[in-house]
Protein backbone atom coordinates (compact mmCIF):
# COMPACT_ATOMS: atom_id res chain seq x y z
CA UNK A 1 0.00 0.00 0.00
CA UNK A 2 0.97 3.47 -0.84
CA UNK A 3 -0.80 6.94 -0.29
CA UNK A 4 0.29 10.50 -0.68
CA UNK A 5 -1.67 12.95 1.69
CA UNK A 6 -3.44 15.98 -0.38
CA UNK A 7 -5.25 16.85 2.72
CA UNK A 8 -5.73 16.67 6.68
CA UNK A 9 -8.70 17.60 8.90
CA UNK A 10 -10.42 16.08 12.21
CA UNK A 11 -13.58 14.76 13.36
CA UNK A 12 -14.46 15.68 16.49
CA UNK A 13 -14.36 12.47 18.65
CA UNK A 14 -13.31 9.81 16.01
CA UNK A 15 -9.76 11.10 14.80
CA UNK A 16 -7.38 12.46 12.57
CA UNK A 17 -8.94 11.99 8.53
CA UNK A 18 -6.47 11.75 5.77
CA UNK A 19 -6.88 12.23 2.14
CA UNK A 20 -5.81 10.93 -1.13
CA UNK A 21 -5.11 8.89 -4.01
CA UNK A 22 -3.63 5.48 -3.48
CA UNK A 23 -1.02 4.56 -5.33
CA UNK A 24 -0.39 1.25 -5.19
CA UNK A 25 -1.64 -1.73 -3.78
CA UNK A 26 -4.67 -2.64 -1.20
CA UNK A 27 -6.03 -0.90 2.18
CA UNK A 28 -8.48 -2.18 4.74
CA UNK A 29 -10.20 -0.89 7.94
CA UNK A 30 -7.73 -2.51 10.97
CA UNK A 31 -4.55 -2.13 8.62
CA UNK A 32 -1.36 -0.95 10.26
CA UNK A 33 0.37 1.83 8.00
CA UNK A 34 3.49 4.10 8.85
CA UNK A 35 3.53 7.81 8.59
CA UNK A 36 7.45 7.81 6.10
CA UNK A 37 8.14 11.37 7.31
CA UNK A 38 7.64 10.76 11.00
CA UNK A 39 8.01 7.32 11.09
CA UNK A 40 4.95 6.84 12.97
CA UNK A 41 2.66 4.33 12.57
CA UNK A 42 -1.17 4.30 12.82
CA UNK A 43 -4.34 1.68 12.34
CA UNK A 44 -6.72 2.42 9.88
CA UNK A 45 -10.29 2.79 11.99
CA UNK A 46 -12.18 3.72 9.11
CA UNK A 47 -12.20 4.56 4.95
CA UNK A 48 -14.81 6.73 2.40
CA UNK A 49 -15.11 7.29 -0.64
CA UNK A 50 -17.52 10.03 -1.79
CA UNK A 51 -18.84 9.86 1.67
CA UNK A 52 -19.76 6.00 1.20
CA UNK A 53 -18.11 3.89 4.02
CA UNK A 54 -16.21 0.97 2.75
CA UNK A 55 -13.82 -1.78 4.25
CA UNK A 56 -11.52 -1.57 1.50
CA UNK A 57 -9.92 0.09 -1.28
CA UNK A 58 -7.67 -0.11 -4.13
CA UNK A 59 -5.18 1.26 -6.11
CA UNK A 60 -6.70 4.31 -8.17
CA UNK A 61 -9.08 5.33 -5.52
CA UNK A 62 -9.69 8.50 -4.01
CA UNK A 63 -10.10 8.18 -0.70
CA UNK A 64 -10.50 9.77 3.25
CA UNK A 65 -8.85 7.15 5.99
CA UNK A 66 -9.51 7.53 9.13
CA UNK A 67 -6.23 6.89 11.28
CA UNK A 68 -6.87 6.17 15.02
CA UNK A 69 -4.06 8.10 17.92
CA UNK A 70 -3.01 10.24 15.26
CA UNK A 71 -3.12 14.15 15.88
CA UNK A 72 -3.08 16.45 12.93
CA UNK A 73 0.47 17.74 13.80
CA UNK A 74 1.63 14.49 12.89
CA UNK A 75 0.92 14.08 9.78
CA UNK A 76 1.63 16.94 6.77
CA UNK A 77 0.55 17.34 2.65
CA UNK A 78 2.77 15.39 1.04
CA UNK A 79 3.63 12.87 3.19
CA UNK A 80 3.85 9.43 2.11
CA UNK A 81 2.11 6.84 4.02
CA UNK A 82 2.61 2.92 3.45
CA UNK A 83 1.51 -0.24 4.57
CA UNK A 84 3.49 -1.16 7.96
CA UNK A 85 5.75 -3.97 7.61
CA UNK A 86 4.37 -5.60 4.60
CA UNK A 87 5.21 -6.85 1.55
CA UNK A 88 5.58 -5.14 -1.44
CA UNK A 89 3.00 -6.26 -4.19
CA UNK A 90 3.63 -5.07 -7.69
C-alpha cells in the first residue's frame, strides 16, 4: 500500500482523517500503515469514498482514511504513508 496525503482535517471524537489517491496496492479498515516522514505508525479505523463507508480500497481510488491516535500535527501534505511492515506487491 501506498498513499500521498493531499489533505488533513479532524472529526471531532473519532480522529485524525487523511486524504488521497492510493497509489499502489490494497487498504483495509484494521490495517497498520506508517507515517514515512515521521516514522509513525497508525491503524486504519475507518475509509470513504464520496462519503460511502467501505472496508476496503484499491489502487486508483480517491479516498478519506480515518487513522486512530493520530493528531493532525503528525501528519503533513505530502507525506507518504505505506503499509506497515508488509510486503511489497507489484
Amino acid at each position: 500500500f501506498r498513499m500521498t496525503v493531499q489533505d488533513i482535517f479532524s472529526i471531532r471524537g473519532r480522529g485524525t482523517v487523511v486524504t488521497g489517491r492510493i497509489e499502489s496496492g490494497t487498504l483495509n479498515v484494521g490495517d497498520k500503515i506508517q507515517i514515512q516522514s515521521s516514522s509513525k505508525t497508525a491503524v486504519v479505523t475507518g475509509i470513504e469514498i464520496f462519503h460511502k463507508v467501505i472496508t476496503q480500497a484499491q489502487a486508483g481510488d480517491n479516498v478519506g482514511v480515518l487513522l486512530k491516535d493520530i493528531s493532525q500535527q503528525d501528519v503533513q501534505q505530502g507525506d507518504v504513508l505505506t503499509g506497515s511492515g508488509s510486503m511489497f506487491a507489484w
